[in-house]
PDB file of N, CA and C in Angstrom:
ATOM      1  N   UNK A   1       0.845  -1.176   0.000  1.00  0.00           N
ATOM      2  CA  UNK A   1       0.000   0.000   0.000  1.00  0.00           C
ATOM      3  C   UNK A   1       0.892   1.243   0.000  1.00  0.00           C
ATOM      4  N   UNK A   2       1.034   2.159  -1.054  1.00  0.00           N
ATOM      5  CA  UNK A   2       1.635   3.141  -0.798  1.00  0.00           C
ATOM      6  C   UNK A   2       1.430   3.911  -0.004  1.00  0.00           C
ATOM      7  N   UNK A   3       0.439   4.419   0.971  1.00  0.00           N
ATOM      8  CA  UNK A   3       0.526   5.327   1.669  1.00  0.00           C
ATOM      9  C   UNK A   3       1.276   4.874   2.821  1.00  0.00           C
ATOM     10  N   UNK A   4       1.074   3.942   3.240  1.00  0.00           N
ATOM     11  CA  UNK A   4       2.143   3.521   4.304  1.00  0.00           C
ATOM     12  C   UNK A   4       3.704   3.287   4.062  1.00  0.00           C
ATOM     13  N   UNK A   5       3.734   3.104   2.870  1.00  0.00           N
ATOM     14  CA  UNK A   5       5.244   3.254   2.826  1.00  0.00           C
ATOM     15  C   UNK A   5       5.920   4.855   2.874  1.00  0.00           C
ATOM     16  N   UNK A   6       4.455   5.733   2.451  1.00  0.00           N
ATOM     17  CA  UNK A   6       4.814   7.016   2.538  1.00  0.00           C
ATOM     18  C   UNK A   6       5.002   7.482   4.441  1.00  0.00           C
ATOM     19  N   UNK A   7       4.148   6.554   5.057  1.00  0.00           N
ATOM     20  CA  UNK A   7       4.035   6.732   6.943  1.00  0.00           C
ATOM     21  C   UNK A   7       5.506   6.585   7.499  1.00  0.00           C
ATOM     22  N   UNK A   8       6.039   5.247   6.910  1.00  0.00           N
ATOM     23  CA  UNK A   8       7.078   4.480   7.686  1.00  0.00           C
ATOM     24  C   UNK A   8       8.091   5.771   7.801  1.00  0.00           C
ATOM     25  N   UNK A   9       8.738   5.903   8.017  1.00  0.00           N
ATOM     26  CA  UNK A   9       9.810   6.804   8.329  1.00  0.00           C
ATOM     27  C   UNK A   9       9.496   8.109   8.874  1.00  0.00           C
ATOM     28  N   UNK A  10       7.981   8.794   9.015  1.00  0.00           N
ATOM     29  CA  UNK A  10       7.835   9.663   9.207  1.00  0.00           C
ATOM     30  C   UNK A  10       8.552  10.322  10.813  1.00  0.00           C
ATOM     31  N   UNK A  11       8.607  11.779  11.245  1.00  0.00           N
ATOM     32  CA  UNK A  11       8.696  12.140  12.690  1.00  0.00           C
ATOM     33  C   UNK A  11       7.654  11.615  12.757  1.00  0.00           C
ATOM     34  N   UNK A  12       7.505  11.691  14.578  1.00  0.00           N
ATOM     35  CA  UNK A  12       6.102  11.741  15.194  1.00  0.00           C
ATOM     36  C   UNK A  12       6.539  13.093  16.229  1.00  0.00           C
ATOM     37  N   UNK A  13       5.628  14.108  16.677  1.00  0.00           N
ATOM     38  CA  UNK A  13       5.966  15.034  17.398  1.00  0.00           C
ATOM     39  C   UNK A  13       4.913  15.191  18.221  1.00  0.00           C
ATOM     40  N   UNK A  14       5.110  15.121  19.232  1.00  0.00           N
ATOM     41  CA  UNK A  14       4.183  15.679  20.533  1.00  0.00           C
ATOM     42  C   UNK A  14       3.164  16.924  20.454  1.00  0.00           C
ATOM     43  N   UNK A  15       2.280  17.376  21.521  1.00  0.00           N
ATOM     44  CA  UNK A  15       1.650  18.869  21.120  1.00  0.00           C
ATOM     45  C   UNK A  15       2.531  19.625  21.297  1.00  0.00           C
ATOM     46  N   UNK A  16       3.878  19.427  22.239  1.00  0.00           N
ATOM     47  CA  UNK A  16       4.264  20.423  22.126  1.00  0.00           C
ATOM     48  C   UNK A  16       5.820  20.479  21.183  1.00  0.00           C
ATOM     49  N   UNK A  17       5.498  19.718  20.440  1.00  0.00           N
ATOM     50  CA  UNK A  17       6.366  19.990  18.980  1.00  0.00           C
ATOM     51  C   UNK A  17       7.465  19.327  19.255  1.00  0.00           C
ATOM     52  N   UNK A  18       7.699  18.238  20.316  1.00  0.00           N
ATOM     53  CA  UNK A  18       9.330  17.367  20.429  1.00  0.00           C
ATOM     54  C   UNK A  18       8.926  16.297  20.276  1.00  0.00           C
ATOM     55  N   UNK A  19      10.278  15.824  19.588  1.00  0.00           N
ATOM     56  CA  UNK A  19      10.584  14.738  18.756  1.00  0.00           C
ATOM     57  C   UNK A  19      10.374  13.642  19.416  1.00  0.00           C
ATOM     58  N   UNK A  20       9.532  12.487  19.287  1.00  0.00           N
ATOM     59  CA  UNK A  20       9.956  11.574  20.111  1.00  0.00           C
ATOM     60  C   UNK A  20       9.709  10.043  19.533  1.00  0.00           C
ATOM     61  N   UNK A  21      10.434  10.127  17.931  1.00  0.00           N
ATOM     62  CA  UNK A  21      10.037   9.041  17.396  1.00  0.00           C
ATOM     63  C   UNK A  21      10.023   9.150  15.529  1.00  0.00           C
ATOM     64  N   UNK A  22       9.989   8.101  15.191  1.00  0.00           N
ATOM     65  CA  UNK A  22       9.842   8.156  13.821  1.00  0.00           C
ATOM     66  C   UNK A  22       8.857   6.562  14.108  1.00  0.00           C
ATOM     67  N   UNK A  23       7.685   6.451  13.089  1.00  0.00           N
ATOM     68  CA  UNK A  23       6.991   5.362  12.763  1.00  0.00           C
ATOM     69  C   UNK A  23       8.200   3.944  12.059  1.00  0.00           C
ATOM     70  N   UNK A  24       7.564   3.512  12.499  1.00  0.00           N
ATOM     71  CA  UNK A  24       8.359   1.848  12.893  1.00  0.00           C
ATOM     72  C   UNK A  24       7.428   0.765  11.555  1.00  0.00           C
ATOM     73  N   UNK A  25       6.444   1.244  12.154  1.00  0.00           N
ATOM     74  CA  UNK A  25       4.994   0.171  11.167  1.00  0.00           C
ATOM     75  C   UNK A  25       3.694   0.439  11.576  1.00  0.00           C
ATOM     76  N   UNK A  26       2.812   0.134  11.187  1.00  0.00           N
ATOM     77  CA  UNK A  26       1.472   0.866  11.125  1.00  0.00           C
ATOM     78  C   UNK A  26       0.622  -0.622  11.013  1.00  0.00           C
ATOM     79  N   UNK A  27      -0.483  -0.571  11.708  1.00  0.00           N
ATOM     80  CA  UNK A  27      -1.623  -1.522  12.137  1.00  0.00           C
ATOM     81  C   UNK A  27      -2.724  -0.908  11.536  1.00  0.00           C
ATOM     82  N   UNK A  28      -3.154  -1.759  10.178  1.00  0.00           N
ATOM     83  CA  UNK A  28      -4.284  -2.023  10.020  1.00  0.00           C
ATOM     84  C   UNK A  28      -5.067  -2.846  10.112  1.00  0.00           C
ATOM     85  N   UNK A  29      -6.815  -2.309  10.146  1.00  0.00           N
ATOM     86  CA  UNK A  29      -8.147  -2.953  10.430  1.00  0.00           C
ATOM     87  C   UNK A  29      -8.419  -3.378   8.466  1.00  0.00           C
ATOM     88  N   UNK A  30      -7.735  -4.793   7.948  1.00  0.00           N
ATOM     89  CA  UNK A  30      -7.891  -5.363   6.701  1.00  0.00           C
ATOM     90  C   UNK A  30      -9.777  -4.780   6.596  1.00  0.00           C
ATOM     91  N   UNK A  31     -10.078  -5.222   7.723  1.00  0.00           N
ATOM     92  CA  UNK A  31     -11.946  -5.326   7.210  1.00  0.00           C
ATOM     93  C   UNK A  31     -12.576  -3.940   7.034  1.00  0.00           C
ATOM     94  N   UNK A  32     -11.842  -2.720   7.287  1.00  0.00           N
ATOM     95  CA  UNK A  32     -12.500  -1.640   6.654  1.00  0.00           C
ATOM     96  C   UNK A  32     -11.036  -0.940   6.149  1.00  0.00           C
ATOM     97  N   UNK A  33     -10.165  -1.387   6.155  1.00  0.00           N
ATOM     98  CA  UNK A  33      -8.837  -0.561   5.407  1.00  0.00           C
ATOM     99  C   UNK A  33      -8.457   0.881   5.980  1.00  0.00           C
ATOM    100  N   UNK A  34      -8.341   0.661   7.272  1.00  0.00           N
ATOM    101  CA  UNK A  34      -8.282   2.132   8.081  1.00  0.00           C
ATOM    102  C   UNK A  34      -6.828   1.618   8.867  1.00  0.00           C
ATOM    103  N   UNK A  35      -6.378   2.922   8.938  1.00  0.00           N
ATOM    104  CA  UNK A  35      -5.026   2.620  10.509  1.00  0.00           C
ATOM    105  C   UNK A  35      -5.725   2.896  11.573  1.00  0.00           C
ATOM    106  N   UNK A  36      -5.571   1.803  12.282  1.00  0.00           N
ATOM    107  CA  UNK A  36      -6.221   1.460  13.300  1.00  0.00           C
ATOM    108  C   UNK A  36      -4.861   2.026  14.794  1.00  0.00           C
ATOM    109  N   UNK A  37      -3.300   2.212  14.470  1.00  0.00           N
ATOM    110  CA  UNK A  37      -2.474   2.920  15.195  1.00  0.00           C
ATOM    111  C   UNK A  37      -1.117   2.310  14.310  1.00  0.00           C
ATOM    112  N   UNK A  38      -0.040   3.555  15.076  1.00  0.00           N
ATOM    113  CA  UNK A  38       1.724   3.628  14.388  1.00  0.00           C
ATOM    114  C   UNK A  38       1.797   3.023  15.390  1.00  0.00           C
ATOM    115  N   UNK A  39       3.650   2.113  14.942  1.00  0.00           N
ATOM    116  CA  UNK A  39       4.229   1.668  16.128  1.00  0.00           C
ATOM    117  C   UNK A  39       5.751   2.663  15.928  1.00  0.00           C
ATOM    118  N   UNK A  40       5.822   2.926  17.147  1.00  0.00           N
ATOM    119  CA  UNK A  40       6.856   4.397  16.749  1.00  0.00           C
ATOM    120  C   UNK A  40       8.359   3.936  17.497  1.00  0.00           C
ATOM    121  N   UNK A  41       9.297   3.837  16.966  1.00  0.00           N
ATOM    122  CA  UNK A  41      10.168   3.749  17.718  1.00  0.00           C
ATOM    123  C   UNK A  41      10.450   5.068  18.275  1.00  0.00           C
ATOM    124  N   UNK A  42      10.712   4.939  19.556  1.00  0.00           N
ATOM    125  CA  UNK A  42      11.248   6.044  20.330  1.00  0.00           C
ATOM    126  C   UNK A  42      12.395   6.229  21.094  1.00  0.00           C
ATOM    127  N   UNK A  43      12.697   7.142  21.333  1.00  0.00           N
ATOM    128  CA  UNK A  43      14.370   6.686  21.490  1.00  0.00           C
ATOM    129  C   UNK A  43      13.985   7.814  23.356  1.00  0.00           C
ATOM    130  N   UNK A  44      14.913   6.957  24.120  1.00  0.00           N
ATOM    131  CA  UNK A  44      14.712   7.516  25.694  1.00  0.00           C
ATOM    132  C   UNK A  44      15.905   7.632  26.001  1.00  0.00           C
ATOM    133  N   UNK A  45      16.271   8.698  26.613  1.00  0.00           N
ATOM    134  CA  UNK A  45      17.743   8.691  27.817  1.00  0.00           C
ATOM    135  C   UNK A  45      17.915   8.055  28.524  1.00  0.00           C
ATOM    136  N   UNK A  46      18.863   6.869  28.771  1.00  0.00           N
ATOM    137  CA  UNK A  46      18.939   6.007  30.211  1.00  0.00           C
ATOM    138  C   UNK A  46      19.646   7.491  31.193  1.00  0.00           C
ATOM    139  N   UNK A  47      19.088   7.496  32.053  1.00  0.00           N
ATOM    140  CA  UNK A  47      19.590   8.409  32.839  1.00  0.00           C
ATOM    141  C   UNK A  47      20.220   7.994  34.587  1.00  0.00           C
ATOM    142  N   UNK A  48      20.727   6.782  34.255  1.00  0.00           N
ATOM    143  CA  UNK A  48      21.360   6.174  35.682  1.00  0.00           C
ATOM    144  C   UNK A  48      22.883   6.883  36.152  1.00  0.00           C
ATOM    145  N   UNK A  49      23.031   7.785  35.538  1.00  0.00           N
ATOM    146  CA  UNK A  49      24.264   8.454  36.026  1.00  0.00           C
ATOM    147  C   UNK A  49      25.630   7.880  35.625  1.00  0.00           C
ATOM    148  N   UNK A  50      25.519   6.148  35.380  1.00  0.00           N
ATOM    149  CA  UNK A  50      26.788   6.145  35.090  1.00  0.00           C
ATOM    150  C   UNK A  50      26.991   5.746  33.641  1.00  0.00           C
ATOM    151  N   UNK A  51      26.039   5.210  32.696  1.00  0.00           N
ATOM    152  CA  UNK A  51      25.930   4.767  30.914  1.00  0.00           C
ATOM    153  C   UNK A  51      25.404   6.276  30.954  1.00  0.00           C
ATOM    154  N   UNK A  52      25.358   6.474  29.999  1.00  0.00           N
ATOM    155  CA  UNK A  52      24.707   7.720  29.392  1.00  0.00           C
ATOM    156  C   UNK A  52      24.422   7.710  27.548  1.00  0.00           C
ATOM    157  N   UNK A  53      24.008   5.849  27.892  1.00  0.00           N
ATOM    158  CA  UNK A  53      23.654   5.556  25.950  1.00  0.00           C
ATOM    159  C   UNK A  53      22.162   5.870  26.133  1.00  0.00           C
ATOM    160  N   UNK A  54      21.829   5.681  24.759  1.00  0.00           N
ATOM    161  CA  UNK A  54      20.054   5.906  24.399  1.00  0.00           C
ATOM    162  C   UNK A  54      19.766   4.270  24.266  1.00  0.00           C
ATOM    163  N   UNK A  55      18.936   4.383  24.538  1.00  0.00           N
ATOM    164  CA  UNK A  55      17.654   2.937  24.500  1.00  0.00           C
ATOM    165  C   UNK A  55      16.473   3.418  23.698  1.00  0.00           C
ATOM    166  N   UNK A  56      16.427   2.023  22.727  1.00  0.00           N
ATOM    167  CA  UNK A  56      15.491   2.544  21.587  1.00  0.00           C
ATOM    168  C   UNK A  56      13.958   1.756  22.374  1.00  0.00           C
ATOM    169  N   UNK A  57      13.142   2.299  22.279  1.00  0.00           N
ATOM    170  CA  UNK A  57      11.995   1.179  22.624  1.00  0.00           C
ATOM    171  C   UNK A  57      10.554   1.588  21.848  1.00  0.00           C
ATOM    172  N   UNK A  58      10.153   0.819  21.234  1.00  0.00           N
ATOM    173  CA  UNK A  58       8.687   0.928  20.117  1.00  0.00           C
ATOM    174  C   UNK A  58       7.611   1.081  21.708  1.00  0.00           C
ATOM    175  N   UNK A  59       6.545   1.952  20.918  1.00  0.00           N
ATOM    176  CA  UNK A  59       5.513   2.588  21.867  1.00  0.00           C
ATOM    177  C   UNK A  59       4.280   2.609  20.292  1.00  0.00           C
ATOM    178  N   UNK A  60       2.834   1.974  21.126  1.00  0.00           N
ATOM    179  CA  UNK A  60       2.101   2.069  19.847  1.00  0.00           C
ATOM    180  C   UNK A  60       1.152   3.065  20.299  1.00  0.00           C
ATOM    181  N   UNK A  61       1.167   3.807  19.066  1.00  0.00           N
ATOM    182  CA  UNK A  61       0.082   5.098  19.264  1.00  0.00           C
ATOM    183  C   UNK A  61      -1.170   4.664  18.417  1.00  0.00           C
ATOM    184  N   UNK A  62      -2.219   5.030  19.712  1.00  0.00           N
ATOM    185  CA  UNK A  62      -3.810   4.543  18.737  1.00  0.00           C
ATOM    186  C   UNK A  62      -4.019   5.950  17.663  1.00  0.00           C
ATOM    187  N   UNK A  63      -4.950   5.649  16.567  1.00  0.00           N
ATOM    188  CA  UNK A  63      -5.233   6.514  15.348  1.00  0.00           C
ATOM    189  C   UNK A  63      -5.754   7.548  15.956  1.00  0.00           C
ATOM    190  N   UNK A  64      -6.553   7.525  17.486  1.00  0.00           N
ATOM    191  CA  UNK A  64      -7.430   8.610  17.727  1.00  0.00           C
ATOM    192  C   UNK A  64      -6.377   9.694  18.223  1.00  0.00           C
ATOM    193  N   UNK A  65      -5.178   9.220  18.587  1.00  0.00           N
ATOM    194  CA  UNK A  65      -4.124  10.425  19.035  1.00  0.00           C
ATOM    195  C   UNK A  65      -3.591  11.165  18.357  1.00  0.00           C
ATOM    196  N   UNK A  66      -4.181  10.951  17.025  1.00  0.00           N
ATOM    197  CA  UNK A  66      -3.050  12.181  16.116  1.00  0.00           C
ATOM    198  C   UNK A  66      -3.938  13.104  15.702  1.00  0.00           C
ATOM    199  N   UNK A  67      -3.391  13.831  15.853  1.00  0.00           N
ATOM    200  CA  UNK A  67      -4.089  15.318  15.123  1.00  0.00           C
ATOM    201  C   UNK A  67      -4.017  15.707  13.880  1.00  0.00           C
ATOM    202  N   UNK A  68      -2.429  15.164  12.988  1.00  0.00           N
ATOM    203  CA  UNK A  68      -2.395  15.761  11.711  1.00  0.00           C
ATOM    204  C   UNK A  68      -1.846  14.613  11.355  1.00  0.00           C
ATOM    205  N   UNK A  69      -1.217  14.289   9.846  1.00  0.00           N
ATOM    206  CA  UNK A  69      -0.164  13.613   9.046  1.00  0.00           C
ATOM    207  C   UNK A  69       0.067  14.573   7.938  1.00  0.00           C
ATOM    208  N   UNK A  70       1.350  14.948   7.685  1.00  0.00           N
ATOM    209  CA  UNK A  70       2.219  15.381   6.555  1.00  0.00           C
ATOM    210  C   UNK A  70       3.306  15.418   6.523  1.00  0.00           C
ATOM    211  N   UNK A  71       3.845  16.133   6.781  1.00  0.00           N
ATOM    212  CA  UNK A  71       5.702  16.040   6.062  1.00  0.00           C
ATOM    213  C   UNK A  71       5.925  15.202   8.275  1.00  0.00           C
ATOM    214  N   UNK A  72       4.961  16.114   8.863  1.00  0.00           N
ATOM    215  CA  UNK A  72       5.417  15.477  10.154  1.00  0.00           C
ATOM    216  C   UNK A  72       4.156  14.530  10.931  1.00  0.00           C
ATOM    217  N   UNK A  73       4.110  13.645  11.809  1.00  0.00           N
ATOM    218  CA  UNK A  73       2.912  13.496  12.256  1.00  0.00           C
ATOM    219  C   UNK A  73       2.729  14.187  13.810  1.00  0.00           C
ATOM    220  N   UNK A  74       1.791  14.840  13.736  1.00  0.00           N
ATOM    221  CA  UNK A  74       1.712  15.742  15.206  1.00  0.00           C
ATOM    222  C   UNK A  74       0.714  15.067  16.099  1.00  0.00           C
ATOM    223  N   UNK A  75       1.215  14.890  17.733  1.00  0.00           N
ATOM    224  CA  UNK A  75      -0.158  14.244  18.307  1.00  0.00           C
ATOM    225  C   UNK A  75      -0.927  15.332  19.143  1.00  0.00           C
ATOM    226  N   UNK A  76      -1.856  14.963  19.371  1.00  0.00           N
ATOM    227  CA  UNK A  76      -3.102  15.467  20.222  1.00  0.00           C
ATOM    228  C   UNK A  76      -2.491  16.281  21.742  1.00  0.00           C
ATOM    229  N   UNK A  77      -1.479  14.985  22.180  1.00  0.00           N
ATOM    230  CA  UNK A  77      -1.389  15.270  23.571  1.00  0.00           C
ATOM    231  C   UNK A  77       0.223  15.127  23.580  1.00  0.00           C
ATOM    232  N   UNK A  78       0.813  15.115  24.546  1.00  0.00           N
ATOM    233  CA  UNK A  78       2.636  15.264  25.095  1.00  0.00           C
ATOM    234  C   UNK A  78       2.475  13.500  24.944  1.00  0.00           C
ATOM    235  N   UNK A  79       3.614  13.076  24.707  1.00  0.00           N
ATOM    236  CA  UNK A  79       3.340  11.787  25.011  1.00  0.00           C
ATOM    237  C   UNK A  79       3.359  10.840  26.283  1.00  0.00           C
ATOM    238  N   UNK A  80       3.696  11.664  27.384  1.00  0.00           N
ATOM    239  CA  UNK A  80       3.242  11.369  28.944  1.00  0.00           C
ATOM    240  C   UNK A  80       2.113  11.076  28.754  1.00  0.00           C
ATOM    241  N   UNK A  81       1.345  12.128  28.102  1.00  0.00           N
ATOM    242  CA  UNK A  81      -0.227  12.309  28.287  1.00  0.00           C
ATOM    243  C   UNK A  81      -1.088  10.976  27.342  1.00  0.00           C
ATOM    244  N   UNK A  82      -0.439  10.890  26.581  1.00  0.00           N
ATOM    245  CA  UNK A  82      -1.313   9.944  25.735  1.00  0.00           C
ATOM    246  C   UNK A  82      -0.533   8.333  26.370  1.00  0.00           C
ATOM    247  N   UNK A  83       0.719   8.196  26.569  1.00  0.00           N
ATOM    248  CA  UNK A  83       0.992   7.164  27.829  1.00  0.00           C
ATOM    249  C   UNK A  83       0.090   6.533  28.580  1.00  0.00           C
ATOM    250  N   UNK A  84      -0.090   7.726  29.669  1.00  0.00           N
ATOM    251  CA  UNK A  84      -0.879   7.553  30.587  1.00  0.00           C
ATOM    252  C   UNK A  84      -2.157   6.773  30.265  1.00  0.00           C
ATOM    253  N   UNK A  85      -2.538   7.911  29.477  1.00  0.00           N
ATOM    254  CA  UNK A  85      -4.270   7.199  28.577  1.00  0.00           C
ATOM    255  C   UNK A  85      -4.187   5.503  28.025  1.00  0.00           C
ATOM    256  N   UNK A  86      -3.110   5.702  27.048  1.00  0.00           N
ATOM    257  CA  UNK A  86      -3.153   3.734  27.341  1.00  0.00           C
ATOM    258  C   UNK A  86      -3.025   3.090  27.957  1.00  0.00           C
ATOM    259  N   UNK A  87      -2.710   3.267  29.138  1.00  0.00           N
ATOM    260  CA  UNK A  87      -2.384   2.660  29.989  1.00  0.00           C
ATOM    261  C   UNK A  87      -3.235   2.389  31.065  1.00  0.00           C
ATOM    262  N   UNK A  88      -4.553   3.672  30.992  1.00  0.00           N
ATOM    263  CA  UNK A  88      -5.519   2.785  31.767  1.00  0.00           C
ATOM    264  C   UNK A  88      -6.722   2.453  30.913  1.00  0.00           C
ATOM    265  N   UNK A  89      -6.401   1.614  29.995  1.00  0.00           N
ATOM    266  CA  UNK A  89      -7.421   1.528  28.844  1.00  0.00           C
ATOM    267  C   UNK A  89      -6.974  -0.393  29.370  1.00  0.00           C
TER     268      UNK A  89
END
């Protein structure tokens, strides 16, 4: 499907405009042909004081969290905020 090959690599950016990811792969619903959510790799600071490497770890964002798609994808909420929300789902 081309549009998803156009998704894969995209940013993903928070509301408040930081980076926290590029799309990984995308989940679709075959029975109505919709994205149903991205799986975003995201990249985190280990912050234990004594490594100071990055740790990559995939985080899946549902379709209802995004606000836009184009050159960037922008979400709804910070991604604490939309975290949180899956998490008590």
């Amino acid at each position: 499907m081309r549009v998803l090959r156009d998704i894969i690599g995209i940013e993903v950016l928070n509301s408040e405009i930081k980076v926290i990811g590029t799309v990984k792969d995308v989940n679709i619903d075959t029975a109505t042909n919709s994205i149903q959510s991205l799986i975003v790799k995201e990249k985190s600071e280990n912050k234990n004081g004594i490594f100071n490497k990055n740790k990559e770890t995939d985080t899946i964002i549902p379709f209802e969290m995004i606000n836009c798609i184009g050159d960037k994808i922008i979400l709804k909420q910070t991604i604490d905020e939309a975290l949180s929300i899956i998490n008590e789902l």
